[in-house]
C-alpha atoms as a PDB file:
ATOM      1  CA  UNK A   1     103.875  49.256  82.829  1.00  0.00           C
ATOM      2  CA  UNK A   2     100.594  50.810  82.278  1.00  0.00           C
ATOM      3  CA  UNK A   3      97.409  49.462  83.174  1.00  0.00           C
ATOM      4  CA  UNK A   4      96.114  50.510  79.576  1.00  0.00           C
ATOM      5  CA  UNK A   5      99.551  48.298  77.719  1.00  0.00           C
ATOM      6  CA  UNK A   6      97.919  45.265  78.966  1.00  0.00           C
ATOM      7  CA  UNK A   7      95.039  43.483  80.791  1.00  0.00           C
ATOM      8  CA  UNK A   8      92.532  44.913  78.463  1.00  0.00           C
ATOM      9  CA  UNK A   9      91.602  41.223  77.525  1.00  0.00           C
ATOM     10  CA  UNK A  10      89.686  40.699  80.862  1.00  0.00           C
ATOM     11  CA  UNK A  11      86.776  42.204  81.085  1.00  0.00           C
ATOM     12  CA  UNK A  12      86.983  44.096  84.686  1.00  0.00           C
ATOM     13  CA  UNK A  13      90.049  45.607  83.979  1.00  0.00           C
ATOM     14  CA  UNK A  14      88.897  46.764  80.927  1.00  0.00           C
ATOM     15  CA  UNK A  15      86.037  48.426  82.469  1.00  0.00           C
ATOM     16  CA  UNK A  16      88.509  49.748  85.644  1.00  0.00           C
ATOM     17  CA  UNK A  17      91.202  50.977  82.822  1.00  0.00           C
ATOM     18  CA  UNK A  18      87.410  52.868  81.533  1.00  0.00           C
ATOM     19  CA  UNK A  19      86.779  54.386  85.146  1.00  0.00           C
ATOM     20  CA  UNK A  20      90.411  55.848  85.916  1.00  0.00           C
ATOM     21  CA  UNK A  21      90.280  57.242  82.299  1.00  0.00           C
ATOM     22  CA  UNK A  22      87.186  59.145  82.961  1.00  0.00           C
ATOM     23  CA  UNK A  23      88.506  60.308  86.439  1.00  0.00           C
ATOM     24  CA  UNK A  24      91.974  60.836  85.067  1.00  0.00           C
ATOM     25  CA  UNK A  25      93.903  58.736  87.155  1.00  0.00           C
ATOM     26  CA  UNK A  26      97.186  57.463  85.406  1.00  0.00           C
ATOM     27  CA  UNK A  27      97.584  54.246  87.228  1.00  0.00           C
ATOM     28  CA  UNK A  28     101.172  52.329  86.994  1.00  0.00           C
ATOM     29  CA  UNK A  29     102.186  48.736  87.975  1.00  0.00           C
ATOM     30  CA  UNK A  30     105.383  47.536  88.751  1.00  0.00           C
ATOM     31  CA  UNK A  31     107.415  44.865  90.794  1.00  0.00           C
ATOM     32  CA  UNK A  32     110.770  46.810  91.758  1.00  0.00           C
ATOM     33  CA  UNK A  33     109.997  47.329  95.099  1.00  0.00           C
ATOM     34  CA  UNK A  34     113.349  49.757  94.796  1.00  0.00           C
ATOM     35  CA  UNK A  35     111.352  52.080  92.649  1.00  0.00           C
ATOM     36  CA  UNK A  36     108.136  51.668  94.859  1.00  0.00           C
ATOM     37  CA  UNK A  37     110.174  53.288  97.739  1.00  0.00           C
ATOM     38  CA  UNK A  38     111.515  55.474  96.045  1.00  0.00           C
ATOM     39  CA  UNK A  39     108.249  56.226  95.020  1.00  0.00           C
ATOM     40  CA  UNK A  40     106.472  56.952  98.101  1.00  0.00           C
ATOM     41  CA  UNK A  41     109.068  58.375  99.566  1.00  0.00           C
ATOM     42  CA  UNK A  42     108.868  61.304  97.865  1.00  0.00           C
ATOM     43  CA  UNK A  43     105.109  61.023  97.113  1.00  0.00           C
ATOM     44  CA  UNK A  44     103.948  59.906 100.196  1.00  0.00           C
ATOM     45  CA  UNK A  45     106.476  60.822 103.153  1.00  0.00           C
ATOM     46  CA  UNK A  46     104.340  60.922 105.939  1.00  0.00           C
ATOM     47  CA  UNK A  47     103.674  56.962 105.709  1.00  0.00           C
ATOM     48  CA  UNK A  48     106.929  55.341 104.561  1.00  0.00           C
ATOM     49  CA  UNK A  49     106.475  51.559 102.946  1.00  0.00           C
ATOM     50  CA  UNK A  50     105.357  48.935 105.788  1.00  0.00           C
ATOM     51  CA  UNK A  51     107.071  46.025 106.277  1.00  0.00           C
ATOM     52  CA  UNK A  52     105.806  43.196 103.967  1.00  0.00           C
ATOM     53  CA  UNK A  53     107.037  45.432 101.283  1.00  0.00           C
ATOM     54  CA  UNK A  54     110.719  46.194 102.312  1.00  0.00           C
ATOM     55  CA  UNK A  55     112.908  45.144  99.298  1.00  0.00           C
ATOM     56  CA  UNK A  56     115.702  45.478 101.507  1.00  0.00           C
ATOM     57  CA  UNK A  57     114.233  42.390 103.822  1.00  0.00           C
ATOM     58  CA  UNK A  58     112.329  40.385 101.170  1.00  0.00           C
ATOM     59  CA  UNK A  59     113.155  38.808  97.617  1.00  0.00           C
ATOM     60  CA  UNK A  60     110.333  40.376  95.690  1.00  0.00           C
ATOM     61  CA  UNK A  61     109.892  39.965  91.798  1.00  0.00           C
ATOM     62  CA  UNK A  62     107.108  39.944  89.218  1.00  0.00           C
ATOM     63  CA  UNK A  63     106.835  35.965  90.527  1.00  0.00           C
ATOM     64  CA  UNK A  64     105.395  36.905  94.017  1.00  0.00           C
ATOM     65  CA  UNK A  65     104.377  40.488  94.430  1.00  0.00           C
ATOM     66  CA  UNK A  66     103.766  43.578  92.571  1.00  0.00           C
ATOM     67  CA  UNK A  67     102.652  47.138  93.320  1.00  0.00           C
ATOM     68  CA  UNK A  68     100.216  49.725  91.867  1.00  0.00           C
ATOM     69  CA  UNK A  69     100.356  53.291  92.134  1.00  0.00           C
ATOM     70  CA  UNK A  70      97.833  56.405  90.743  1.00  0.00           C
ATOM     71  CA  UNK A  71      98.603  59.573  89.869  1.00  0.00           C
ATOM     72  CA  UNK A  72      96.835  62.672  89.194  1.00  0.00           C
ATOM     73  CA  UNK A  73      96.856  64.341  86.418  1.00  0.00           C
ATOM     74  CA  UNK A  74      99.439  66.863  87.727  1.00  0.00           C
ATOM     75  CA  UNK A  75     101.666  63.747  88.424  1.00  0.00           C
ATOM     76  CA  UNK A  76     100.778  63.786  92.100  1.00  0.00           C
ATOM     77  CA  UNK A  77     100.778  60.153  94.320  1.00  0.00           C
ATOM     78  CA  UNK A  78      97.135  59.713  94.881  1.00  0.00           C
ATOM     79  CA  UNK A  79      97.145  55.968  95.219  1.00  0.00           C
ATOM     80  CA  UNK A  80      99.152  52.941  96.524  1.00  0.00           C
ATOM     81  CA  UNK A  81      98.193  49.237  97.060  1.00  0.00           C
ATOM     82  CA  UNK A  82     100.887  45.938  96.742  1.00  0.00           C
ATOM     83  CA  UNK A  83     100.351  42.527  97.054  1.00  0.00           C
ATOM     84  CA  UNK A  84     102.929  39.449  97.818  1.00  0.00           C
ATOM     85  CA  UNK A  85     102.772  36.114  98.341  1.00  0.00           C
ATOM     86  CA  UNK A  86     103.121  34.538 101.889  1.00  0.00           C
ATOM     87  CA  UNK A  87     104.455  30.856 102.483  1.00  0.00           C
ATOM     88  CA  UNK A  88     102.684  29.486 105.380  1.00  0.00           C
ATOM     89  CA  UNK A  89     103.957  26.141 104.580  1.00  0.00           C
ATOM     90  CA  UNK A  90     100.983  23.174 105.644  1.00  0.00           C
ATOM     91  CA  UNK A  91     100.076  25.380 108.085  1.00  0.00           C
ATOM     92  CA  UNK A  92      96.397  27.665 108.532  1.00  0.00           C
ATOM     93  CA  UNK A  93      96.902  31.746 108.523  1.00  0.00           C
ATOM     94  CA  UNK A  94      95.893  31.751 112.081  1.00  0.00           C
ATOM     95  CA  UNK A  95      98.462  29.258 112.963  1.00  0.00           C
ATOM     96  CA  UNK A  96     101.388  31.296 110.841  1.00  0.00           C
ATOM     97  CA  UNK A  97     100.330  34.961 112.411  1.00  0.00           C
ATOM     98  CA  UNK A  98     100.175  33.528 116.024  1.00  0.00           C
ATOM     99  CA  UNK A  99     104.061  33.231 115.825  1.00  0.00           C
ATOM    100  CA  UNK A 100     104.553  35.983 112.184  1.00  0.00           C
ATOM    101  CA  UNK A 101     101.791  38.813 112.816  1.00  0.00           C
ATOM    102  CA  UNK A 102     104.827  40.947 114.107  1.00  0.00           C
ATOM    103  CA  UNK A 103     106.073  40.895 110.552  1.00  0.00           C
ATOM    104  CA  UNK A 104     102.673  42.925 109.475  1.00  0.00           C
ATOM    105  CA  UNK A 105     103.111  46.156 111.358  1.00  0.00           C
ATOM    106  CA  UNK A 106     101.582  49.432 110.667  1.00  0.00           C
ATOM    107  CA  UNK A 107     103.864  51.724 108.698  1.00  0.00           C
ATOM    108  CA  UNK A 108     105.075  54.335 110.588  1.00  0.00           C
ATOM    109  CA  UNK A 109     103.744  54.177 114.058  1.00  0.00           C
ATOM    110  CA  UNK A 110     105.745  53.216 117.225  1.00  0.00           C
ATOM    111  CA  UNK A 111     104.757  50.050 118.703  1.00  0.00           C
ATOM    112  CA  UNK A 112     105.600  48.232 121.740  1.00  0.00           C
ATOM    113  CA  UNK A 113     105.794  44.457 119.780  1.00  0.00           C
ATOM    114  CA  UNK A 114     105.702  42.862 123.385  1.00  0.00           C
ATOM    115  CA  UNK A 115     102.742  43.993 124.497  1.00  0.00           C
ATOM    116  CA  UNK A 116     100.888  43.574 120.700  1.00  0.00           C
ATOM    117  CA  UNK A 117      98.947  39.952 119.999  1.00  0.00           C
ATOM    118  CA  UNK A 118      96.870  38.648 117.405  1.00  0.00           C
ATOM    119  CA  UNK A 119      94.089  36.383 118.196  1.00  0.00           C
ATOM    120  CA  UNK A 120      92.860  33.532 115.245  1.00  0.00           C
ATOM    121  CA  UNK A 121      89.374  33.672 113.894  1.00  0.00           C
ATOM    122  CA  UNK A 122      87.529  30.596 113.137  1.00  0.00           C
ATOM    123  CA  UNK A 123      88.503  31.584 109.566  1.00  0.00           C
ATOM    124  CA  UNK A 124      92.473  32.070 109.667  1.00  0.00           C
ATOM    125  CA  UNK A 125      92.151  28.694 111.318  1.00  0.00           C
ATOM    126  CA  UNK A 126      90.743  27.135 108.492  1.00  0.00           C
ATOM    127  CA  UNK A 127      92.737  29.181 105.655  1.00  0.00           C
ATOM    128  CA  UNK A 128      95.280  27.220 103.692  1.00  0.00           C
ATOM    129  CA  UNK A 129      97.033  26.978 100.892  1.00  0.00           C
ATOM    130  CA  UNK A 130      98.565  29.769  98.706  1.00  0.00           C
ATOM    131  CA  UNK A 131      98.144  32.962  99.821  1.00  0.00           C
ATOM    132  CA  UNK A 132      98.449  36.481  99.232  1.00  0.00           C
ATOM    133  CA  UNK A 133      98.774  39.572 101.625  1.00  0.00           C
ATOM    134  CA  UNK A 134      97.200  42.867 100.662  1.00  0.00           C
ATOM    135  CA  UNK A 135      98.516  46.082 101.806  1.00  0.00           C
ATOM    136  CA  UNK A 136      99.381  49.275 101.351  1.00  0.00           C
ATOM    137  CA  UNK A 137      96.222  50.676 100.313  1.00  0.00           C
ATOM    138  CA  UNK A 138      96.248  54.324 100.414  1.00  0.00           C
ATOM    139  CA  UNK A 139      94.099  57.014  98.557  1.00  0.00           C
ATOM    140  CA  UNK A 140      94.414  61.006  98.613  1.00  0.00           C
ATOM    141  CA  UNK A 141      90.912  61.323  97.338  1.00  0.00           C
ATOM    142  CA  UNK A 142      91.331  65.549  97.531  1.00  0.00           C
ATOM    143  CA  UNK A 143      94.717  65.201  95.060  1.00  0.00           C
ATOM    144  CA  UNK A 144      92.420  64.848  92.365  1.00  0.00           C
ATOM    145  CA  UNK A 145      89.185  65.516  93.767  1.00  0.00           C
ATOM    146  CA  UNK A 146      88.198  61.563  93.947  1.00  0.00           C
ATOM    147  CA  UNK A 147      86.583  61.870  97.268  1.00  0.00           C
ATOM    148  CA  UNK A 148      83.025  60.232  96.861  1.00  0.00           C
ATOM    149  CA  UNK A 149      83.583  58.628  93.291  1.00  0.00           C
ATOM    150  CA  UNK A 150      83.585  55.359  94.405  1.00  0.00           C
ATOM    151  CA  UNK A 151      87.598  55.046  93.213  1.00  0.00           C
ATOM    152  CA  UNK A 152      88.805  53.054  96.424  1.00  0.00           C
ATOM    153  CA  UNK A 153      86.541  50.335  94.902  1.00  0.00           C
ATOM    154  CA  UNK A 154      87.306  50.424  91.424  1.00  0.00           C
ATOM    155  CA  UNK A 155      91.345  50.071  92.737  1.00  0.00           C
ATOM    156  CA  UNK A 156      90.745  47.580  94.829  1.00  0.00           C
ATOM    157  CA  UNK A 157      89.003  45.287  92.801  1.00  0.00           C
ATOM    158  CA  UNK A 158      91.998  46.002  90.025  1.00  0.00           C
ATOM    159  CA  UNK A 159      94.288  44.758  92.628  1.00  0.00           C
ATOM    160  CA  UNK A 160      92.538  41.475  93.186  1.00  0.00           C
ATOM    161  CA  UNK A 161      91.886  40.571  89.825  1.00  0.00           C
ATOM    162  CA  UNK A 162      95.536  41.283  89.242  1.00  0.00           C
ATOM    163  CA  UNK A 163      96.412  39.079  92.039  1.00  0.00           C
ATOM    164  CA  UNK A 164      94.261  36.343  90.715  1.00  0.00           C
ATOM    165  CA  UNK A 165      95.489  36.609  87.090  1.00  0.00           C
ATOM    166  CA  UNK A 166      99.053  36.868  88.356  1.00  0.00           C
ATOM    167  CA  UNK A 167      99.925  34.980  91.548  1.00  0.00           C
ATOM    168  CA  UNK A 168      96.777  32.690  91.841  1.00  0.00           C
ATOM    169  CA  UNK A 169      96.264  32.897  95.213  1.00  0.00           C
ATOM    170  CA  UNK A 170      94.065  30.716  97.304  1.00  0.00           C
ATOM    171  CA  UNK A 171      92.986  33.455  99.125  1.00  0.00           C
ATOM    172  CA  UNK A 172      93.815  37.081 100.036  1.00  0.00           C
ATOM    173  CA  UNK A 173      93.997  38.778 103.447  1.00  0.00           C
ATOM    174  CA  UNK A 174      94.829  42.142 104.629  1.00  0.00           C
ATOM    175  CA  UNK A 175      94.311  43.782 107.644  1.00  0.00           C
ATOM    176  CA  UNK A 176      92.196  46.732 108.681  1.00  0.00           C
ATOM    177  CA  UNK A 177      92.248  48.999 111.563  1.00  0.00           C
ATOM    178  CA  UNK A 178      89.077  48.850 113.402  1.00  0.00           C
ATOM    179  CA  UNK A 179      87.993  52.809 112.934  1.00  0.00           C
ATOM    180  CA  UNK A 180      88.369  52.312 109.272  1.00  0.00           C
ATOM    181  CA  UNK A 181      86.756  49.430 108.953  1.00  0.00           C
ATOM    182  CA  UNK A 182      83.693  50.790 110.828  1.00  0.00           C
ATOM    183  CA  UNK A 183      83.640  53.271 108.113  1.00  0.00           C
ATOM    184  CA  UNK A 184      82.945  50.947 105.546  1.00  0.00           C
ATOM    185  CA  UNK A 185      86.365  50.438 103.925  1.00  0.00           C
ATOM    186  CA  UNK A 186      85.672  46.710 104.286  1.00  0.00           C
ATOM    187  CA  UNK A 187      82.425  46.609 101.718  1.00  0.00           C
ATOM    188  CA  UNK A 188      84.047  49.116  99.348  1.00  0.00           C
ATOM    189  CA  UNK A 189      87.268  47.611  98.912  1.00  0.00           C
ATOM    190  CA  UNK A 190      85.278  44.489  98.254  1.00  0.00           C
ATOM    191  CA  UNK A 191      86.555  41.769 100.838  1.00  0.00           C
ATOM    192  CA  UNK A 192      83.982  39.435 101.714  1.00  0.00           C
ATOM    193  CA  UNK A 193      84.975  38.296 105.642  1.00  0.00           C
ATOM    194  CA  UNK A 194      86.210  39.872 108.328  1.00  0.00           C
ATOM    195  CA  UNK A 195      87.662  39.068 111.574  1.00  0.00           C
ATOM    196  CA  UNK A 196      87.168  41.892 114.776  1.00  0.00           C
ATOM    197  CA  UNK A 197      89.598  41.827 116.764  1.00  0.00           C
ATOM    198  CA  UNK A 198      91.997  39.865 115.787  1.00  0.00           C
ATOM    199  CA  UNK A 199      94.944  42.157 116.265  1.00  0.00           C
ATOM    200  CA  UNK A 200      96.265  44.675 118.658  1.00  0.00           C
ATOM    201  CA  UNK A 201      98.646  47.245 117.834  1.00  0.00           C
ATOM    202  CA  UNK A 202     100.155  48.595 121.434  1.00  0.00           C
ATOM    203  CA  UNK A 203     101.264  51.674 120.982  1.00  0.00           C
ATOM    204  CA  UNK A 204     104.819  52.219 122.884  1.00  0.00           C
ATOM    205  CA  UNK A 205     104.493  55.930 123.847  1.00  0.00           C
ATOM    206  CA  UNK A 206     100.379  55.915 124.795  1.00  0.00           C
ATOM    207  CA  UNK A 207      98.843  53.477 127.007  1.00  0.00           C
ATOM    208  CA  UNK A 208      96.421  52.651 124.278  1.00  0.00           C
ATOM    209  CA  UNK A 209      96.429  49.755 121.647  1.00  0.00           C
ATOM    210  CA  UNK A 210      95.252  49.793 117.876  1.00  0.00           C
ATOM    211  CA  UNK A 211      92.925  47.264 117.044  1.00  0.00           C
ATOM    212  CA  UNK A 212      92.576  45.745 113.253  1.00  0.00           C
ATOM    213  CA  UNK A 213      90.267  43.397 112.215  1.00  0.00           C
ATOM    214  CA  UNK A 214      91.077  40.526 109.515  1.00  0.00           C
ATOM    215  CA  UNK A 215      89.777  40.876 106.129  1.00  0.00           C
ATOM    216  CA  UNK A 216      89.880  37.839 103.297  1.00  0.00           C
ATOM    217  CA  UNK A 217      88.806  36.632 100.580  1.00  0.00           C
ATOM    218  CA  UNK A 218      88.570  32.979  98.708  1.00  0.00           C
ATOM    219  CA  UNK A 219      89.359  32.279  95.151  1.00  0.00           C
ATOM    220  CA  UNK A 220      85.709  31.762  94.474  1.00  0.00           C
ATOM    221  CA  UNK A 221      84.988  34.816  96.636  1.00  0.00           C
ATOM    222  CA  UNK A 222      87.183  36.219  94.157  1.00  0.00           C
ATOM    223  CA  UNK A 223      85.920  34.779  91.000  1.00  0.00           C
ATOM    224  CA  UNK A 224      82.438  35.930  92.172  1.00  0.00           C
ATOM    225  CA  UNK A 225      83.163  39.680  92.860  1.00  0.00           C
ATOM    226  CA  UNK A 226      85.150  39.928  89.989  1.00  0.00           C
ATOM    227  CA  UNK A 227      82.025  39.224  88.129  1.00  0.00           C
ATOM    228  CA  UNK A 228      80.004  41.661  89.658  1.00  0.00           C
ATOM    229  CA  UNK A 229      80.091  45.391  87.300  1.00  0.00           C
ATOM    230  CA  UNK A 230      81.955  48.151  88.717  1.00  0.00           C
ATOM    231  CA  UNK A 231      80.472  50.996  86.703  1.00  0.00           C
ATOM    232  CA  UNK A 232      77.374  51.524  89.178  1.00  0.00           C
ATOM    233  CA  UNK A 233      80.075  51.883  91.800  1.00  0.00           C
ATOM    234  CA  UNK A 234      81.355  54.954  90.794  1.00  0.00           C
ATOM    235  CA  UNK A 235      79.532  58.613  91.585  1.00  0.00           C
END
């Protein structure tokens, strides 16, 4: 479905539907994770779909998860993000990704799972209740010249009032690798915590690790930033 068939009631989306308009994106949401691979395979082959989002592994429907993808106007993939619901049961994140956080690699890099560990904030110790995982987040910003305009953002923030609308979620986490993240990928995209180093990706052919900080929001985080105007994001 089209961002523009529905949504328009609430107010952010409105204004995001607004933004992609002017920057001609064509933005698409969907919950066939089939069709999302097929997707990104052919639109984005050099990072295939991570893990969380493997239709062949997980029962995903318009109940727990959907997807998002942009396009340029010349029909290129410029954007992906997806979000799912996690059961953690009774127990905190940081109790669930001490024995799960294998379950949330990287796409497309070789790791050595062994040697990898995540380490609990003070916040995944304390985060409960219904929950949704944020991932895939992806943006060509030279497919259709977005670099700069403040679009990573605007997306985001479409994703999480999605989420919010849609699944309800007491909170949302993601993780980020730590060079992004120093870039400023964590303010832009909106979350409002972080975590440093809370994972470690070991790479199996380098004698190097990856490390990825934690990044969540609350559903009051959320209802707060989804207050907050988008237009004086954008360049």
């Amino acid at each position: 479905m089209s961002i523009h068939d529905v949504f328009l009631r609430w107010p952010l989306l409105a204004e995001a539907a607004k933004i992609l308009h002017e920057q001609r994106m064509y933005v698409t949401i969907g919950h066939d994770f089939n069709e999302y691979r097929r997707v990104v395979s052919q639109g984005r082959p050099h990072q295939p779909v991570s893990l969380p989002f493997a239709a062949e592994m997980h029962n995903l429907s318009k109940d727990n998860a959907f997807w998002i993808c942009g396009y340029t106007e010349q029909g290129a993939l410029a954007h992906t993000q997806a979000v799912r619901l996690v059961d953690v049961g009774e127990q905190s994140l940081g109790s669930y990704l001490q024995r799960s956080f294998r379950s949330f690699p990287p796409a497309g890099v070789a790791l050595d799972m062994e040697a990898s560990r995540y380490q609990a904030g003070p916040g995944a110790k304390r985060i409960r209740g219904r929950l949704c995982y944020h991932g895939e987040m992806w943006l060509d910003e030279s497919a259709g010249n977005y670099r700069g305009r403040g679009m990573s953002s605007v997306l985001s923030r479409m994703g999480f009032a999605i989420a919010l609308r849609d699944l309800n979620p007491d909170y949302i986490f993601a993780f980020m690798v730590r060079s992004v993240a120093f870039k400023g990928l964590v303010e832009r995209a909106g979350f409002m915590h972080t975590e440093p180093a809370s994972l470690s990706w070991k790479l199996a052919d380098r004698d190097r690790a990856v490390e990825a900080f934690t990044a969540y929001l609350s559903r009051e985080d959320l209802r707060y930033l989804l207050r907050v105007p988008i237009d004086d994001l954008v360049h």
